[in-house]
Protein backbone atom coordinates (compact mmCIF):
# COMPACT_ATOMS: atom_id res chain seq x y z
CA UNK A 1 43.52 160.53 235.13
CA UNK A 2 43.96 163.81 237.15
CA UNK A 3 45.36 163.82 241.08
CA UNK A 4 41.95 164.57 242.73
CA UNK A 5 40.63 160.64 241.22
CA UNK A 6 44.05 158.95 242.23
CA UNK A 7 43.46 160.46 245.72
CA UNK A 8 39.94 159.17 245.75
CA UNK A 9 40.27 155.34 247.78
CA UNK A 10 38.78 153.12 245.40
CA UNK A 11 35.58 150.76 246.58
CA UNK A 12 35.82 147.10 246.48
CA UNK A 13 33.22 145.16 245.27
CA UNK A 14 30.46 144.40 248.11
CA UNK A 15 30.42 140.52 248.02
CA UNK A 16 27.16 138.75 250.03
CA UNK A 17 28.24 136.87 252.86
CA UNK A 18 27.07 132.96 252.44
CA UNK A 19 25.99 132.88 248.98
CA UNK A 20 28.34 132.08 245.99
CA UNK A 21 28.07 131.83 242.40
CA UNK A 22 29.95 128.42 241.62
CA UNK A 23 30.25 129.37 237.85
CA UNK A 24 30.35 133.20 237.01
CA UNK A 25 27.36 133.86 235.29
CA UNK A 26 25.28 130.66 235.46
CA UNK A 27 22.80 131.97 237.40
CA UNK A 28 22.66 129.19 240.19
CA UNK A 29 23.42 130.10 243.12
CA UNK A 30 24.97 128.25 246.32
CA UNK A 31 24.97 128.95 249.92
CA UNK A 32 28.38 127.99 252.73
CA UNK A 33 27.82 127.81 256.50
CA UNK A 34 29.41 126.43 259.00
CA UNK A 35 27.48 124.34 262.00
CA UNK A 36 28.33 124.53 265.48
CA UNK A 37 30.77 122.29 265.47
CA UNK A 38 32.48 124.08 262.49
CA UNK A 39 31.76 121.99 260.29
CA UNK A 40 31.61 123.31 256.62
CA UNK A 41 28.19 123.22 254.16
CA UNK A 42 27.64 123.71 251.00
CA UNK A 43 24.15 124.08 249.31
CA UNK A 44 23.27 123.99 245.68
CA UNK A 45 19.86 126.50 245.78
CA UNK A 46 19.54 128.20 242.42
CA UNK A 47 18.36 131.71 242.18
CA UNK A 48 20.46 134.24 244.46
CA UNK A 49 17.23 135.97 246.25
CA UNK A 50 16.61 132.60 247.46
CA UNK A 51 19.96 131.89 248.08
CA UNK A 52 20.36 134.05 250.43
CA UNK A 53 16.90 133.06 251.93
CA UNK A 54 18.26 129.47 252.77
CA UNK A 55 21.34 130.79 253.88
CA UNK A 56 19.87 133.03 256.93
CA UNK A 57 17.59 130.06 257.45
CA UNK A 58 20.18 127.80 258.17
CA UNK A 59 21.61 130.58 260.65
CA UNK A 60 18.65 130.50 262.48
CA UNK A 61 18.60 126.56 262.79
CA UNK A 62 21.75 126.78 264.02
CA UNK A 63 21.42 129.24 266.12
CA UNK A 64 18.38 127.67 267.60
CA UNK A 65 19.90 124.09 267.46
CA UNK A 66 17.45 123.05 265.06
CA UNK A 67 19.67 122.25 262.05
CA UNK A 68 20.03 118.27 260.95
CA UNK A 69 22.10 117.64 257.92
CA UNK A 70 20.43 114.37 257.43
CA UNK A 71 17.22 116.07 256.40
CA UNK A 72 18.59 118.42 254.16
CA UNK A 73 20.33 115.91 252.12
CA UNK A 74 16.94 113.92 251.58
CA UNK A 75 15.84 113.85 248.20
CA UNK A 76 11.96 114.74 247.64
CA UNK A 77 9.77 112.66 245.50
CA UNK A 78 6.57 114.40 243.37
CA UNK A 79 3.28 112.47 243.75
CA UNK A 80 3.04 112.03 240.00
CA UNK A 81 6.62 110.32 240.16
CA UNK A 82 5.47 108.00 242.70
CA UNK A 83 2.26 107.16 241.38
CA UNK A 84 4.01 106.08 238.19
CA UNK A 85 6.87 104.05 239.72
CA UNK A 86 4.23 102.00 241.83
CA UNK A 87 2.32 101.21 239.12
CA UNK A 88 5.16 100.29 236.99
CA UNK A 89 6.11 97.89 239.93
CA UNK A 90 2.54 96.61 240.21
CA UNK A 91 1.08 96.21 236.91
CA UNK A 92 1.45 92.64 236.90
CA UNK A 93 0.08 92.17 240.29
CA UNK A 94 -2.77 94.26 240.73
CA UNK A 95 -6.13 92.41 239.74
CA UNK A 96 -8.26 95.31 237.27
CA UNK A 97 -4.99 97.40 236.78
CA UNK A 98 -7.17 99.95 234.89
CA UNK A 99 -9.62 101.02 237.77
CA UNK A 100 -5.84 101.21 239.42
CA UNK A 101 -4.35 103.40 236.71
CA UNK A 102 -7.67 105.12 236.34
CA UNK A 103 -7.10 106.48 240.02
CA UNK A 104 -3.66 107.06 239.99
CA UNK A 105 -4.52 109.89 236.41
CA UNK A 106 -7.29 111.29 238.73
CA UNK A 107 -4.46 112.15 241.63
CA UNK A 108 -1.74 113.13 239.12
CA UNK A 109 -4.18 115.77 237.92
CA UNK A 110 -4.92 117.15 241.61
CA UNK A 111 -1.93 117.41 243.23
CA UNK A 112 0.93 115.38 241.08
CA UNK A 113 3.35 118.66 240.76
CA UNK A 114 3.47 118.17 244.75
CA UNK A 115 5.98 116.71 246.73
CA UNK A 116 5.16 113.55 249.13
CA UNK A 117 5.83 115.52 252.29
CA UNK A 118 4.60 118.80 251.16
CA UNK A 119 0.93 117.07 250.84
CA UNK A 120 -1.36 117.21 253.85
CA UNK A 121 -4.68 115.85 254.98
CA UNK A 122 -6.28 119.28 254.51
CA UNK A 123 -4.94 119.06 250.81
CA UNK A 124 -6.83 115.71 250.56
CA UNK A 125 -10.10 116.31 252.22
CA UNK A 126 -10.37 119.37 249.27
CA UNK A 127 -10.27 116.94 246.51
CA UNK A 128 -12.47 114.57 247.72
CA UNK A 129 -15.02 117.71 249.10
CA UNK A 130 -14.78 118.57 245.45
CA UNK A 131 -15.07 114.88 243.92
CA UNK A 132 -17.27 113.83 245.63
CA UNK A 133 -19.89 116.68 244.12
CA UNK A 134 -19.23 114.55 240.51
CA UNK A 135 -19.00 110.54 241.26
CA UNK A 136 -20.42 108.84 244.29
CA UNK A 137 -19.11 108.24 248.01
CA UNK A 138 -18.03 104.69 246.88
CA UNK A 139 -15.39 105.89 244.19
CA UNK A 140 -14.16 108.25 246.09
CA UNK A 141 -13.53 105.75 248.55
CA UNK A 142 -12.03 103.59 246.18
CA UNK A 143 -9.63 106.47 244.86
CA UNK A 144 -8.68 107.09 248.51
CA UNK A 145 -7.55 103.62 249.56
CA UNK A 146 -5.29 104.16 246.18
CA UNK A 147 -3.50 106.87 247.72
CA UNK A 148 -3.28 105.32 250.98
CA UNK A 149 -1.58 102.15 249.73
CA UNK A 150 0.53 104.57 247.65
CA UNK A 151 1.94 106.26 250.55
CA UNK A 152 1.94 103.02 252.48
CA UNK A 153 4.25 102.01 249.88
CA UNK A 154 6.30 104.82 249.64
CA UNK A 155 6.77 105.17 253.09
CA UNK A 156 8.36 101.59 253.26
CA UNK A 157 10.73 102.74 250.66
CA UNK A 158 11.78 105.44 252.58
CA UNK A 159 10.71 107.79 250.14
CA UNK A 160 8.52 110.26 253.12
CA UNK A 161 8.04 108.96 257.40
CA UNK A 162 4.26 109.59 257.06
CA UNK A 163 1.19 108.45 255.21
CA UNK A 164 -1.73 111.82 255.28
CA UNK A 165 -4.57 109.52 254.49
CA UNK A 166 -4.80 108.18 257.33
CA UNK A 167 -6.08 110.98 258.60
CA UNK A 168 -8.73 111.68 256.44
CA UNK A 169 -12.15 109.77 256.99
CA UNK A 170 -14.17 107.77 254.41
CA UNK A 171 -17.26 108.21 253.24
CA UNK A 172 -20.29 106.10 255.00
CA UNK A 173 -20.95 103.68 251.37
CA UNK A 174 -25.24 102.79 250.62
CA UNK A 175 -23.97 99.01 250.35
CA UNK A 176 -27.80 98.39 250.88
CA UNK A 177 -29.02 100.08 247.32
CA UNK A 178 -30.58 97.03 245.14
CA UNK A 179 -31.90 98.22 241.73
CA UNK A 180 -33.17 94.88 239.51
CA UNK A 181 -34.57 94.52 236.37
CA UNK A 182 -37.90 93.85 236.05
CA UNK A 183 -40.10 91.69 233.35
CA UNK A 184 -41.02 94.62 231.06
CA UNK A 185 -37.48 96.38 231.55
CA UNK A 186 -35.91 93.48 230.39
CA UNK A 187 -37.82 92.74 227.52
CA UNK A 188 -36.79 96.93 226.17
CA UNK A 189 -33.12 95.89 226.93
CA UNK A 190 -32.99 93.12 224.91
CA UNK A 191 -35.06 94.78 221.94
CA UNK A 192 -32.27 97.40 221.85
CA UNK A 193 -29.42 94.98 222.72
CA UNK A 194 -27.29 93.83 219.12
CA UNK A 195 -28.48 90.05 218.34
CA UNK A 196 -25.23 88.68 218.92
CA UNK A 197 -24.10 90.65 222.68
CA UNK A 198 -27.54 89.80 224.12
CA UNK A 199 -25.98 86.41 225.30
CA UNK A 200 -23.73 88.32 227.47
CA UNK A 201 -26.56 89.51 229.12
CA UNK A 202 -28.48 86.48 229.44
CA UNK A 203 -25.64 85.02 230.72
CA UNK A 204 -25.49 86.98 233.36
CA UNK A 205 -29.13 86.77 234.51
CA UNK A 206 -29.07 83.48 235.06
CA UNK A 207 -25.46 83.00 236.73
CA UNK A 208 -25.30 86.24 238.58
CA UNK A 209 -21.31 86.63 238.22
CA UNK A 210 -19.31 90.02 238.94
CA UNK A 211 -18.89 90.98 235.93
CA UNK A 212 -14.36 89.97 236.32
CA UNK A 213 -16.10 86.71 237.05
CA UNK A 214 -18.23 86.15 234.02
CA UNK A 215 -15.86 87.92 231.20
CA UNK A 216 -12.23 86.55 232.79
CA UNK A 217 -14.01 82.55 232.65
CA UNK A 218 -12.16 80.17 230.52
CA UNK A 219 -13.63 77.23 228.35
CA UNK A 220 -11.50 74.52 231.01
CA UNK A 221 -13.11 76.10 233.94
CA UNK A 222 -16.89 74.51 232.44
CA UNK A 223 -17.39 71.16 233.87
CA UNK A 224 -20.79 70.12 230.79
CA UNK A 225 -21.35 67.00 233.02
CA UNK A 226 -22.25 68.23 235.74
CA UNK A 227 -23.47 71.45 235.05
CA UNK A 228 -21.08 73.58 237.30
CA UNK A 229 -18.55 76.40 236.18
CA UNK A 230 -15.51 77.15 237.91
CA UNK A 231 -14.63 80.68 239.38
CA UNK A 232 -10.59 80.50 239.89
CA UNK A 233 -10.58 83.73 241.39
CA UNK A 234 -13.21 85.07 242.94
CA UNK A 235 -13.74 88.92 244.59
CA UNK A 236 -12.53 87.44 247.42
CA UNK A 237 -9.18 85.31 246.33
CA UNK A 238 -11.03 82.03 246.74
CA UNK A 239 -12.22 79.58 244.01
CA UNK A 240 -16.03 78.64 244.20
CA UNK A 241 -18.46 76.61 241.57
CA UNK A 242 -21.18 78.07 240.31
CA UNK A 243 -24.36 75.76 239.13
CA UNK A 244 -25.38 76.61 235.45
CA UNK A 245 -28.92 76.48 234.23
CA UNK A 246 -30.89 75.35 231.08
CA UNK A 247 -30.25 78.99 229.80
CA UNK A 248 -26.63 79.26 230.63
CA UNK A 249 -26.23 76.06 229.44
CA UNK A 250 -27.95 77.03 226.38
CA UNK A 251 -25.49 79.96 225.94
CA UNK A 252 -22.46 77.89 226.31
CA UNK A 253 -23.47 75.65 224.05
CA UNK A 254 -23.78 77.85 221.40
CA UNK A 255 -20.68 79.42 221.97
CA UNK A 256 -19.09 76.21 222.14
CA UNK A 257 -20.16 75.23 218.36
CA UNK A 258 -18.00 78.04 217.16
CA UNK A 259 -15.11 76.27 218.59
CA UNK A 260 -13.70 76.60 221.74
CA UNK A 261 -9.69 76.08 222.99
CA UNK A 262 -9.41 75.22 226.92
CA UNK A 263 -6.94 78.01 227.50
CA UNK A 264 -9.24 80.51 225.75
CA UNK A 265 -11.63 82.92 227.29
CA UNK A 266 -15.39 81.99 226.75
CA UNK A 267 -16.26 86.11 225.84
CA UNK A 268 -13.41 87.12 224.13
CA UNK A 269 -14.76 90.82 224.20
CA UNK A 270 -12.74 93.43 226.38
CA UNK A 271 -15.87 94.13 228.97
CA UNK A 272 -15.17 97.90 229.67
CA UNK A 273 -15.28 98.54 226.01
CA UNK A 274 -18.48 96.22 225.48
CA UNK A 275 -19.89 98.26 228.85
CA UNK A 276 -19.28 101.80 227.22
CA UNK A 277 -20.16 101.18 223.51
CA UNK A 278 -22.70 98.13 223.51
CA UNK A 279 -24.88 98.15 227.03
CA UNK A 280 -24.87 101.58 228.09
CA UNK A 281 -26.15 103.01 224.88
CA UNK A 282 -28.30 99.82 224.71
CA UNK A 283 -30.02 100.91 228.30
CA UNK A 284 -30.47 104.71 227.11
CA UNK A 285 -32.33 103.61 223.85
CA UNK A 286 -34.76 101.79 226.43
CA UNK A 287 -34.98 104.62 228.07
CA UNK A 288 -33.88 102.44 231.51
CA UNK A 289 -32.51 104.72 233.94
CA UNK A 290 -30.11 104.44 237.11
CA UNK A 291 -28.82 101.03 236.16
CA UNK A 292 -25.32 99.79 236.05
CA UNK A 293 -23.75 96.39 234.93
CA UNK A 294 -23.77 95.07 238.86
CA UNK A 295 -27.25 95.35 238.78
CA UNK A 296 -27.99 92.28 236.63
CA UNK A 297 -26.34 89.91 239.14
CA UNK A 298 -28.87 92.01 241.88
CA UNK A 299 -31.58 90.95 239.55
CA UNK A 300 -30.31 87.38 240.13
CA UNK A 301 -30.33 87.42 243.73
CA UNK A 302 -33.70 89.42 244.00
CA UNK A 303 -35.48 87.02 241.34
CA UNK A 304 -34.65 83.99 243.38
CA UNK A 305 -35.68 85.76 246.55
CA UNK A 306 -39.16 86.44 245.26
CA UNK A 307 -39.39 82.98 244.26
CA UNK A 308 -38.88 81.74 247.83
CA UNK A 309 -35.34 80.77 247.30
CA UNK A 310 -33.93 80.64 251.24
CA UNK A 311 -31.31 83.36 252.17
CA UNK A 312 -28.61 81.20 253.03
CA UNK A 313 -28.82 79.57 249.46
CA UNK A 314 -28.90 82.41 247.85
CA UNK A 315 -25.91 83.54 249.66
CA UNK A 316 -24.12 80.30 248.24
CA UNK A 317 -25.17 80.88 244.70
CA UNK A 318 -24.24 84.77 244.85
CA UNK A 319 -20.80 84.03 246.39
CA UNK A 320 -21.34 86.26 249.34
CA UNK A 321 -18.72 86.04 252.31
CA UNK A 322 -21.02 87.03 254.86
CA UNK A 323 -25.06 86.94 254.87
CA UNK A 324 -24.94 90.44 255.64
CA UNK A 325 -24.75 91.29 252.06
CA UNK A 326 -27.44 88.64 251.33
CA UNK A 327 -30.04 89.96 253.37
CA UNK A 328 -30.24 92.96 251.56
CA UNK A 329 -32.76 90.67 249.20
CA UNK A 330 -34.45 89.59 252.55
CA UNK A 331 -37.34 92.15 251.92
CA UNK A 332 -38.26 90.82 248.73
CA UNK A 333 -39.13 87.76 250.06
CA UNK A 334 -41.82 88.45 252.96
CA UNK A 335 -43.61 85.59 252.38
CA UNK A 336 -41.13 83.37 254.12
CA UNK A 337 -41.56 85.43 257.27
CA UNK A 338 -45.59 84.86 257.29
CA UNK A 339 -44.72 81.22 256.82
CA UNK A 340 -42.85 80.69 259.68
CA UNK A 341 -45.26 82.94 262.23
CA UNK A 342 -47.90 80.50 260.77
CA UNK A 343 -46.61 77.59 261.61
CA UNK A 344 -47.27 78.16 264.99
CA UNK A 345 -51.22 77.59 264.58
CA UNK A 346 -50.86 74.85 262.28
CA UNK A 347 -51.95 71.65 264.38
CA UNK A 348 -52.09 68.99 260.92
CA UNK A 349 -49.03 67.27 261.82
CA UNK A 350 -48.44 68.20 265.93
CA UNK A 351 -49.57 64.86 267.31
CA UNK A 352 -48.56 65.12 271.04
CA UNK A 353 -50.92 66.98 273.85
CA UNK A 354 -49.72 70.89 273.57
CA UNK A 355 -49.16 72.36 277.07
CA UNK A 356 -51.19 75.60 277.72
CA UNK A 357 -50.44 78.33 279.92
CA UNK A 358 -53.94 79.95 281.28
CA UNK A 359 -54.21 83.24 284.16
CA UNK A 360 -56.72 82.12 286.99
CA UNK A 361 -58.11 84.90 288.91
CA UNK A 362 -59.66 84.20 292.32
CA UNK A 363 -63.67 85.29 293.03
CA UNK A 364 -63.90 88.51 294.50
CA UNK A 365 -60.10 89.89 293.94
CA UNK A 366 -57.82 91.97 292.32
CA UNK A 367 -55.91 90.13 289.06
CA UNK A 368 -52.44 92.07 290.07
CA UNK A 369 -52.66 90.31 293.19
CA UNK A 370 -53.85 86.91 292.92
CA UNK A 371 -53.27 86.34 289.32
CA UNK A 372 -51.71 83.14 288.98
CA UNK A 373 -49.92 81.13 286.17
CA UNK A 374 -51.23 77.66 286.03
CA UNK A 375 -50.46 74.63 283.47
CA UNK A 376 -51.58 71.93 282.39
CA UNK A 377 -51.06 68.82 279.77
CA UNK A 378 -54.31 69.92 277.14
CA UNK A 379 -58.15 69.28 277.05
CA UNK A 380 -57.21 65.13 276.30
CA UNK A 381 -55.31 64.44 279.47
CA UNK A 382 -57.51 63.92 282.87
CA UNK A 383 -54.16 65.64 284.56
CA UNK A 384 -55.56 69.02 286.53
CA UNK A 385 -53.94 71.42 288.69
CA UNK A 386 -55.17 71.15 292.07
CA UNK A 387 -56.12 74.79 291.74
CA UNK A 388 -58.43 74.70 288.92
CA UNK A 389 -61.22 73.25 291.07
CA UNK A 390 -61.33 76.61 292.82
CA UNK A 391 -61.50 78.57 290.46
CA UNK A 392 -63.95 79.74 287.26
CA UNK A 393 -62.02 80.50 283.97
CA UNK A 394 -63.68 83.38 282.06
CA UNK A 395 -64.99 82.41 279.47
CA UNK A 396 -63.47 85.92 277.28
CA UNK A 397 -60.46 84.70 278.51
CA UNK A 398 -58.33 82.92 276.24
CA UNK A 399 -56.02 80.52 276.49
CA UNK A 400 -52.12 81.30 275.39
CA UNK A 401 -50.44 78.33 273.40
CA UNK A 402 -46.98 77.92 273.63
């Protein structure tokens, strides 16, 4: 080494200010500040670009009084990790886990990589714009009250402060949409339907269960003597007997030959398999369209409606909380309506004199101003108004019956 490089002053090695490498060559990155109060932090951040990132943003919060430990120390929680720790949690509590589980896939796919707090209503409302191009307002309903109770959840767990579905609106649902089966229909479903499911089917028709109701009943909840079955656990959380028919009767009995144990289901058959595989393929070969399982216990409710059934038993049979949902079947029965208008003619059975309400107009005057409203008992009783001596009633007048 000659004189001229031993005079040169040798250059240190620049070092940044902030950022660290814990372990030489590791690749990851850490970041020291102090607060304003001096008090040291260390951050583990990973690569050193964005070490030194987080390093001049945590000058700035400082700076700006904006910095709060407590946050930074939080630990963030992906949707998809969520999603599957609730339903671990739930599984055994959640009545239909798989529409549950169904949801919870559908969410994973759409934004599970993000975090819990990263995830805003604007993030939402896309999926569901997008969704709801593919299933109906309903489901996407269904998958949004999911979410909501998922972040309800996680929010009590401390796991984010605030739940982004609440900000997003629902879709308006067409609760009012009644598709039944008619005669003709229902004799190409049951030529299509395997011999052995089309009790199923029948079944329903005549009890007009949900179909949880009809495929989670048990051979103890049948009471033969009297004709009734038992619903333990109903849409609504409440128990409620349901009156059986010669043909449900005539199903159960047959069923019954083959054995039956109290404790055992009455149709062992898992009914989202027997949906899929057996009546949906069953209803294309008809060539039925726009008809789901629900819609046989709508034919049961519009059936007894055009037979004159009255609402509020139908509402009974059908399980309904409120007749709201029963009147939806109200059309199908006009009939009832013309028999109560007439009833207001019919004079066979109204045995007392019926008091009549007639206009007398005064000779020679204007009806606005002397029009009167006079009464009295009927054409049997010798009982007149003082005032119908004075007066002529038109005859193309006629009289109004109350």
């Amino acid at each position: 080494m000659d004189n001229d490089e031993r005079s040169k002053p040798r250059k240190r090695k620049h070092r940044e200010r902030g950022v660290f490498e814990k372990a030489p060559g590791s690749g990851v990155w850490w970041v020291r500040y102090a607060d304003e109060s001096g008090q040291l932090h260390r951050e583990k951040v990973g690569a050193k670009g964005l070490a030194k990132e987080v390093y001049r943003k945590r000058k700035t919060q400082i700076r700006e009084g904006k910095f709060f430990p407590e946050q930074i120390r939080r630990k963030e929680t992906a949707l998809a990790t969520a999603i599957d720790d609730y339903l671990d949690r739930k599984e055994h509590q959640l009545r239909h886990f798989y529409h549950y589980r169904r949801h919870g896939r559908n969410w994973k796919e759409a934004l599970g990589s993000r975090t819990l707090r990263s995830i805003q209503p604007a993030d939402i409302e896309a999926y569901v714009t997008e969704r709801a191009k593919k299933v109906a307002p309903a489901t996407v309903n269904r998958e949004l009250a999911f979410l909501k109770t998922l972040y309800s959840d996680a929010v009590s767990n401390g796991k984010t402060e605030t739940n982004p579905v609440k900000r997003v609106k629902l879709f308006k649902e067409n609760n009012a949409r009644v598709r039944w089966l008619s005669e003709k229909e229902e004799e190409k479903l049951f030529e299509q339907l395997p011999g052995r499911y089309d009790i199923l089917v029948r079944f329903a028709f005549n009890t007009g269960l949900r179909q949880s109701e009809q495929f989670g009943l048990l051979w103890e909840d049948v009471d033969f003597g009297n004709g009734v079955v038992t619903v333990t656990q109903s849409k609504h959380g409440e128990a409620r007997k349901v009156p059986l028919n010669q043909d449900s009767l005539r199903v159960l009995e047959l069923l019954r030959a083959f054995g039956e144990s109290k404790k055992a289901r009455i149709f062992p058959v898992n009914a989202h398999n027997f949906y899929n595989r057996i009546f949906k393929p069953a209803l294309e070969r008809a060539k039925i369209e726009d008809f789901v399982w629900h819609d046989l216990r709508h034919t049961f409710g519009s059936r007894l409606a055009m037979k004159g059934v009255p609402i509020l038993t139908i509402k009974e049979l059908m399980g309904h909380k409120t007749l709201t949902m029963t009147l939806r079947y109200a059309h199908l029965a006009p009939s009832h309506l013309r028999d109560a208008i007439e009833k207001l003619t019919d004079t066979t059975t109204d045995t007392k004199p019926r008091k009549r309400f007639v206009v007398l107009r005064g000779k020679g005057r204007k009806p606005k101003e002397t029009g009167r409203k006079v009464w009295w008992a009927g054409s049997e009783s010798n009982t007149r108004h003082k005032d119908f001596q004075s007066f002529a009633l038109p005859t193309e007048l006629p009289a109004h019956r109350l």
